[in-house]
C-alpha atoms as a PDB file:
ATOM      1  CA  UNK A   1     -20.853 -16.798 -11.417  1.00  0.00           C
ATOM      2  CA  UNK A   2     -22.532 -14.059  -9.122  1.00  0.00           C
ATOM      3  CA  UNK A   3     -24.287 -10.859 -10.455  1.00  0.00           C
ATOM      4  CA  UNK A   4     -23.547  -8.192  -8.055  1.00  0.00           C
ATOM      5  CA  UNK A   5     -26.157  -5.435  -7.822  1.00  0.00           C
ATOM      6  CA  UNK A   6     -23.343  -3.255  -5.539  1.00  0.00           C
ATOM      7  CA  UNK A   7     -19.955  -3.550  -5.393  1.00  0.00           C
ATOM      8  CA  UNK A   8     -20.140  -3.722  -1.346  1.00  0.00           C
ATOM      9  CA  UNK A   9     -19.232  -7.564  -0.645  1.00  0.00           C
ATOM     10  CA  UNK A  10     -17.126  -8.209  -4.174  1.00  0.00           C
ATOM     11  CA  UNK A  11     -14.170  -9.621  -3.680  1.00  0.00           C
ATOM     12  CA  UNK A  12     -10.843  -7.670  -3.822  1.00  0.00           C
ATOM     13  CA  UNK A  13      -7.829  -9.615  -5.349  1.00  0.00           C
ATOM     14  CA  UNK A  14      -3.998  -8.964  -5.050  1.00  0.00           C
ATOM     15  CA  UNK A  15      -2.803  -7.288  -8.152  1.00  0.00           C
ATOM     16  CA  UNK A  16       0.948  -8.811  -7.787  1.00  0.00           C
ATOM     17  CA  UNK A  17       2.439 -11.431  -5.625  1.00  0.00           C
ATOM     18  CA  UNK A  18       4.265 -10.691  -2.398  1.00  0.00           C
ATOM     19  CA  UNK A  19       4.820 -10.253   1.159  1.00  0.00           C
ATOM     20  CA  UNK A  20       1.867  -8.439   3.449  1.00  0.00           C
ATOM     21  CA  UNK A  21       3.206  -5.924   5.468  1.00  0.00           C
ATOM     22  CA  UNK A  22       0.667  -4.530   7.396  1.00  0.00           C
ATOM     23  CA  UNK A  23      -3.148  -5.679   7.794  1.00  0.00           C
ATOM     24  CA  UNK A  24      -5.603  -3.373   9.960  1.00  0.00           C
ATOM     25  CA  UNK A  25      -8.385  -3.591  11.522  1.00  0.00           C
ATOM     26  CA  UNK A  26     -11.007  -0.315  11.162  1.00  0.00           C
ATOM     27  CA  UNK A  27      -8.063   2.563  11.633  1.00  0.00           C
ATOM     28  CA  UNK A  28      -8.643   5.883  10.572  1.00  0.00           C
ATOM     29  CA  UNK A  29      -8.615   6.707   7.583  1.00  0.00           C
ATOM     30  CA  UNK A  30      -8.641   3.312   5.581  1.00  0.00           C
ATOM     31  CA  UNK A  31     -10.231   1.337   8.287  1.00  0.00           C
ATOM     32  CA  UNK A  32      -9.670  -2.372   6.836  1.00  0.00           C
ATOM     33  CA  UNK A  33      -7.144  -2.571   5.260  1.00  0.00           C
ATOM     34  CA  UNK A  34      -4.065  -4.650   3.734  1.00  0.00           C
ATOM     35  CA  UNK A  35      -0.788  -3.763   2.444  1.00  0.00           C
ATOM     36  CA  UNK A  36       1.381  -5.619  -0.016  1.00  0.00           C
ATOM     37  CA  UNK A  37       4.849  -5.330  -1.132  1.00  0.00           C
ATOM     38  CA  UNK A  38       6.380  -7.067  -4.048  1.00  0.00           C
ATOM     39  CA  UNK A  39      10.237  -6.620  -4.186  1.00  0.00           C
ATOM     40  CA  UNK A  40      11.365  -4.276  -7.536  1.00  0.00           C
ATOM     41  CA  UNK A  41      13.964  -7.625  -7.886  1.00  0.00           C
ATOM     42  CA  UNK A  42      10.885  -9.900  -8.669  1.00  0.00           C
ATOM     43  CA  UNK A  43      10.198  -8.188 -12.452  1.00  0.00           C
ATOM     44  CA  UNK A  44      12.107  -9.115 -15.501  1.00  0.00           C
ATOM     45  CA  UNK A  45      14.043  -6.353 -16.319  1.00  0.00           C
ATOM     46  CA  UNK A  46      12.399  -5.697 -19.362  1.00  0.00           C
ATOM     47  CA  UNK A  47       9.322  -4.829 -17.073  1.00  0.00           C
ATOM     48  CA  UNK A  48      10.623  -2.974 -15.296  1.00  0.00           C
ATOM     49  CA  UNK A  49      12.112  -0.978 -18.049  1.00  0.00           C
ATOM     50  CA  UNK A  50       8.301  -0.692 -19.295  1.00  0.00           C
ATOM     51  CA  UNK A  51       6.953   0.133 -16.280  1.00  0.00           C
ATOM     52  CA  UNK A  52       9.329   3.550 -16.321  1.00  0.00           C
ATOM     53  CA  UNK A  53       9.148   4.290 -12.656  1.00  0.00           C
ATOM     54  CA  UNK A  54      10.000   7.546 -11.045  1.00  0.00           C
ATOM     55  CA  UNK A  55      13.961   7.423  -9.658  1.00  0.00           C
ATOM     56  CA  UNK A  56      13.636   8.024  -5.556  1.00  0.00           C
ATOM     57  CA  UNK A  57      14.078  11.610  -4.147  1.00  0.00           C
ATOM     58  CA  UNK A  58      17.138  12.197  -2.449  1.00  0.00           C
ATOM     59  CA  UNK A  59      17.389  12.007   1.078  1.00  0.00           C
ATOM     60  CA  UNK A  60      18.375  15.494   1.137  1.00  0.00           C
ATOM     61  CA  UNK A  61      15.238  16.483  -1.410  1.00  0.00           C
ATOM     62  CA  UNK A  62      12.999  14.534   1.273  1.00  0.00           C
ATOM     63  CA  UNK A  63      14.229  16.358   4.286  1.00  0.00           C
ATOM     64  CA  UNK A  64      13.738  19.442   2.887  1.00  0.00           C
ATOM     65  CA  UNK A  65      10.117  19.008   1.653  1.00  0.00           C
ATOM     66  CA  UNK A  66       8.847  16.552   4.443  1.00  0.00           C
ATOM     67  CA  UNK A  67       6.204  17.371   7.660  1.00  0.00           C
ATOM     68  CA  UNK A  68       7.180  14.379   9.031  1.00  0.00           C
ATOM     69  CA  UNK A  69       8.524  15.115  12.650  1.00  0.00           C
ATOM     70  CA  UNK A  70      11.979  14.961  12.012  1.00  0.00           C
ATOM     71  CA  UNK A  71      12.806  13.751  15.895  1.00  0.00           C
ATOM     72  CA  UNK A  72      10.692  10.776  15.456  1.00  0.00           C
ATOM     73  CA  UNK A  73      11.229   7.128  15.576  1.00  0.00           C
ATOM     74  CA  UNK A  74      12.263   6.329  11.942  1.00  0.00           C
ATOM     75  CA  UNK A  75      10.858   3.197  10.702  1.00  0.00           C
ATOM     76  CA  UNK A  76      12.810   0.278   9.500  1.00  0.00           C
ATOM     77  CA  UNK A  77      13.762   0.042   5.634  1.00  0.00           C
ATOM     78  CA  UNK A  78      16.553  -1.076   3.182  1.00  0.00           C
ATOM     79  CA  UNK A  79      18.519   1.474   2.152  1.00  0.00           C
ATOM     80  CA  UNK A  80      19.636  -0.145  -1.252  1.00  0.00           C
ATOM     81  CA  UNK A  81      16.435  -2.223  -2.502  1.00  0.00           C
ATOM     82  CA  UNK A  82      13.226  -1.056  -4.014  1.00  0.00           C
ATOM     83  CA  UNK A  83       9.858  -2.501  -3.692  1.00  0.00           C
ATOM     84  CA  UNK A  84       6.278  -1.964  -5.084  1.00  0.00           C
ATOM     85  CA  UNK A  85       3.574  -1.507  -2.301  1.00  0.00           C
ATOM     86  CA  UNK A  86       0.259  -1.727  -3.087  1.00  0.00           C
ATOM     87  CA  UNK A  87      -2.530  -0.588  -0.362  1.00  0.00           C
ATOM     88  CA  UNK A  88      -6.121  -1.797  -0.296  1.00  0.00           C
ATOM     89  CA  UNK A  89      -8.558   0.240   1.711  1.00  0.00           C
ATOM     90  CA  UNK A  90     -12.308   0.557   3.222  1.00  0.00           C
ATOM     91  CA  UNK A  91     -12.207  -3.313   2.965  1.00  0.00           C
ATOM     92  CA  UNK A  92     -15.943  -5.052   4.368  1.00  0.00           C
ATOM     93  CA  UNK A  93     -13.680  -6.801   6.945  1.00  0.00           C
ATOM     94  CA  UNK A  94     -10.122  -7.151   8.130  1.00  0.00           C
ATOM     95  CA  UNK A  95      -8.437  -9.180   5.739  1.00  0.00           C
ATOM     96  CA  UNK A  96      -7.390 -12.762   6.929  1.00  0.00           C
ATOM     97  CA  UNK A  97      -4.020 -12.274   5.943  1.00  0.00           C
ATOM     98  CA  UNK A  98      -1.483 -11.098   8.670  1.00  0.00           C
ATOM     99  CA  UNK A  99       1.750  -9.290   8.031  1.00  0.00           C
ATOM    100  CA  UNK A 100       4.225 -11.907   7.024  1.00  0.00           C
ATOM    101  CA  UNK A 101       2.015 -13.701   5.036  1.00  0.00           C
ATOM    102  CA  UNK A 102       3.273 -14.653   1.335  1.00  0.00           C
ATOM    103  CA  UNK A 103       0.148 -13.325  -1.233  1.00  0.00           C
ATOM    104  CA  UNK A 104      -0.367 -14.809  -5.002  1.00  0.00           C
ATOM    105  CA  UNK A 105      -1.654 -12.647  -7.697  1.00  0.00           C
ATOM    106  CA  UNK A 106      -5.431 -12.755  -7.923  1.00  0.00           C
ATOM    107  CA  UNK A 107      -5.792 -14.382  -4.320  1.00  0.00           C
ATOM    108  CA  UNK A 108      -9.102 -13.009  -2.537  1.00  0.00           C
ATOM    109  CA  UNK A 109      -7.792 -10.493  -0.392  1.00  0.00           C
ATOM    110  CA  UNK A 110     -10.924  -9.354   1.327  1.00  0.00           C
ATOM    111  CA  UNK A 111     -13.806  -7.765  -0.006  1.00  0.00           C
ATOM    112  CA  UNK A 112     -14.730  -4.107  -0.917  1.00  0.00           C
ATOM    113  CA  UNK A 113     -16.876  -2.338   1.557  1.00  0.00           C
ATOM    114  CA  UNK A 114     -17.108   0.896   3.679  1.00  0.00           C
ATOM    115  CA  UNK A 115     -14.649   0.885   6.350  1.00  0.00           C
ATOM    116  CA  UNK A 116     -12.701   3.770   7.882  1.00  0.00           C
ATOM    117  CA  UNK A 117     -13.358   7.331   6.187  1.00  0.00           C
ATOM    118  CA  UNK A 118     -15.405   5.739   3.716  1.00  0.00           C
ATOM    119  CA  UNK A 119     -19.264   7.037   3.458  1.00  0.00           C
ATOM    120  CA  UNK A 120     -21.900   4.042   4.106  1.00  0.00           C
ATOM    121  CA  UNK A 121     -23.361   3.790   0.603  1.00  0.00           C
ATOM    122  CA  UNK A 122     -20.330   4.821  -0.801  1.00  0.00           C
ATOM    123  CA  UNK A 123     -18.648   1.213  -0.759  1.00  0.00           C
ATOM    124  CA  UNK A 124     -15.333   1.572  -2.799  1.00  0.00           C
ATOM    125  CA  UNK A 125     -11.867  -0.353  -2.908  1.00  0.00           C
ATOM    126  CA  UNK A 126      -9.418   2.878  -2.149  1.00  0.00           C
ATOM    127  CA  UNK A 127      -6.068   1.723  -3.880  1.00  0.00           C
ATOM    128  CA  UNK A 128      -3.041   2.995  -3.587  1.00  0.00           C
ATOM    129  CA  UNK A 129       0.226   1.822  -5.438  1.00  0.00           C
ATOM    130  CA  UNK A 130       3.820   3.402  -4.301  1.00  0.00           C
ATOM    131  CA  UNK A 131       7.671   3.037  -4.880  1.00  0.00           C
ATOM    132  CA  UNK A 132       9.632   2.717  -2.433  1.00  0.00           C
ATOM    133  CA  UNK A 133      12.219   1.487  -0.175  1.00  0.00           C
ATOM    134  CA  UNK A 134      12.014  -2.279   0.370  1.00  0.00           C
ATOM    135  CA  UNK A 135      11.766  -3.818   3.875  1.00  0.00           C
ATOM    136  CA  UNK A 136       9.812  -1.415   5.577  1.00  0.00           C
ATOM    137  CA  UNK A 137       7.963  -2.247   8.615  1.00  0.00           C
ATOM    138  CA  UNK A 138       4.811  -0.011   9.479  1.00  0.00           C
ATOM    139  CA  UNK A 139       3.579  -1.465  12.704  1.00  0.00           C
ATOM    140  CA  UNK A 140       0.642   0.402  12.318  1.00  0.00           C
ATOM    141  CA  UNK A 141      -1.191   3.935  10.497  1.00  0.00           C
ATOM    142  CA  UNK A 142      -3.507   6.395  11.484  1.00  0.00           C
ATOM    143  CA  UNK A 143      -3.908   9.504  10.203  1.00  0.00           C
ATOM    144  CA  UNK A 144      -4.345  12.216  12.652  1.00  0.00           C
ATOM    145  CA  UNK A 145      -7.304  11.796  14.845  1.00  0.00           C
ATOM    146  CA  UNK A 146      -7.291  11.894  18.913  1.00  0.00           C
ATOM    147  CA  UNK A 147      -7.028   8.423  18.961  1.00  0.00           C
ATOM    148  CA  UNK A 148      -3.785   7.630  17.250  1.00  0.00           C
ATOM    149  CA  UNK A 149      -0.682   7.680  18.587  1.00  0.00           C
ATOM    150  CA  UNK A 150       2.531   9.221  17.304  1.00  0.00           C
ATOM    151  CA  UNK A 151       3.916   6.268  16.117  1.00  0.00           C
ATOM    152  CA  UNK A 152       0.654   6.014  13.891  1.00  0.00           C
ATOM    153  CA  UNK A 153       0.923   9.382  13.321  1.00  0.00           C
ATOM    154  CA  UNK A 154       4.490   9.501  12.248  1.00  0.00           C
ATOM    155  CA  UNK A 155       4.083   5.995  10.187  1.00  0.00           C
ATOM    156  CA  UNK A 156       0.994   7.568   8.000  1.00  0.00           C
ATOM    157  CA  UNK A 157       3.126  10.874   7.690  1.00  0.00           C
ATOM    158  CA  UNK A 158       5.876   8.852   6.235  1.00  0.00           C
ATOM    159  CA  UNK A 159       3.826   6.918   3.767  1.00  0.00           C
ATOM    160  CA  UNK A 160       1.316   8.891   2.479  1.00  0.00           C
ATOM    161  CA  UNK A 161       3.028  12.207   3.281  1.00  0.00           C
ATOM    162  CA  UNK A 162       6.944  12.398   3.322  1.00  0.00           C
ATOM    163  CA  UNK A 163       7.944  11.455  -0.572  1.00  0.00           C
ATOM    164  CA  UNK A 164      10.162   8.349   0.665  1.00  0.00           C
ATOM    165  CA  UNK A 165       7.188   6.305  -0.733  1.00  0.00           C
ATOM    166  CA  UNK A 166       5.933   7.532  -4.459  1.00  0.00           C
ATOM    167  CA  UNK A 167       2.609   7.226  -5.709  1.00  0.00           C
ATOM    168  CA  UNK A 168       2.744   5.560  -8.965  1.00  0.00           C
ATOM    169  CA  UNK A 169      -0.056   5.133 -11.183  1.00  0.00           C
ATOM    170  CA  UNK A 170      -1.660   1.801 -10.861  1.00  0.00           C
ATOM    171  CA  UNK A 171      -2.652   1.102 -14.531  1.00  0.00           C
ATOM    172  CA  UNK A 172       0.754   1.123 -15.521  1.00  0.00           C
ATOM    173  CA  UNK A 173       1.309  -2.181 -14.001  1.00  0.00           C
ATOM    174  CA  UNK A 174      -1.131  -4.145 -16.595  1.00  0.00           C
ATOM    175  CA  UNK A 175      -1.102  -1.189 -18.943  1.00  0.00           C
ATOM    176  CA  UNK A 176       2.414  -2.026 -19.607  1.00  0.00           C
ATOM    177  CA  UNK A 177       3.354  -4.397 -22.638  1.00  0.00           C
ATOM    178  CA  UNK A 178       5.495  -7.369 -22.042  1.00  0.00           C
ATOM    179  CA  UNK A 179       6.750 -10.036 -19.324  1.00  0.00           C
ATOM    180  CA  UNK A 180       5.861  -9.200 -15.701  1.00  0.00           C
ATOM    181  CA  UNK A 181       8.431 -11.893 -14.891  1.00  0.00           C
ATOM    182  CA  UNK A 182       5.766 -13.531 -12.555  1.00  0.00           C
END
């Protein structure tokens, strides 16, 4: 066992199993960072049931509230299935998992640190858990700096921005009582 006297350095773990989607290296504004999904089909339905999670906005409900450039390159997603996506930010350094890569629960990750927008001294893990469609492929995010390109531009828009992907509050996935079906 290791005392930590700061959390810069302590490991991060995965909170569910799945599929890495994206993994960064120092972008703007989570700098490393890794992104998991973990298909909505993977639960017990009982879970699920537990978890009560928010029924998507309608295309037509997203359109009408959205920034996003509507003339941009859509991503890729399902249009049927749902997932759980789980984003770890500010991470010491880039994670050594690469998009594709199949994660375990409580597998090291990376570890917490000041990356991106993060202040030095200010070492956090910036976690963000979301609903939404299954599938999708972010090449890459950026929010908007002079650096990024639209395609990082319009990616970030769409997650963190557009509604298509929910926030959901995280301690509702061990909060909840019963079978994760894991």
């Amino acid at each position: 066992f290791k005392d930590y006297t700061t959390v810069l350095g302590h490991p991060i773990q995965a909170v569910l199993p799945g599929k890495v989607v994206e993994a960064l290296s120092d972008r703007w504004p989570y700098g490393n960072m890794i992104l998991i999904e973990t298909p909505l089909s993977r639960f017990s339905a009982e879970y699920l049931a537990a978890l009560k999670l928010p029924a998507p906005f309608a295309a037509s409900e997203i359109s009408a509230h959205s920034s996003c450039q509507p003339d941009a390159t859509r991503i890729s997603w399902s249009e049927t299935d749902n997932s759980i996506y789980i984003l770890y930010a500010h991470m010491q350094s880039p994670s050594i998992f690469k998009a594709g890569d199949a994660v375990n629960a409580g597998d090291v990750i990376g570890a917490v640190g000041h990356s991106g927008n993060a202040i030095v001294g200010a070492e956090h893990l910036h976690l963000e858990v979301r609903l939404g469609p299954s599938d999708a492929q972010f090449a890459t995010i950026s929010d908007y700096k002079p650096d990024s390109t639209e395609e990082e531009r319009y990616n970030y828009c769409i997650w963190a921005l557009s509604e298509v992907f929910q926030p959901i509050d995280p301690t509702t996935l061990w909060s909840t009582q019963g079978d994760a079906g894991q």
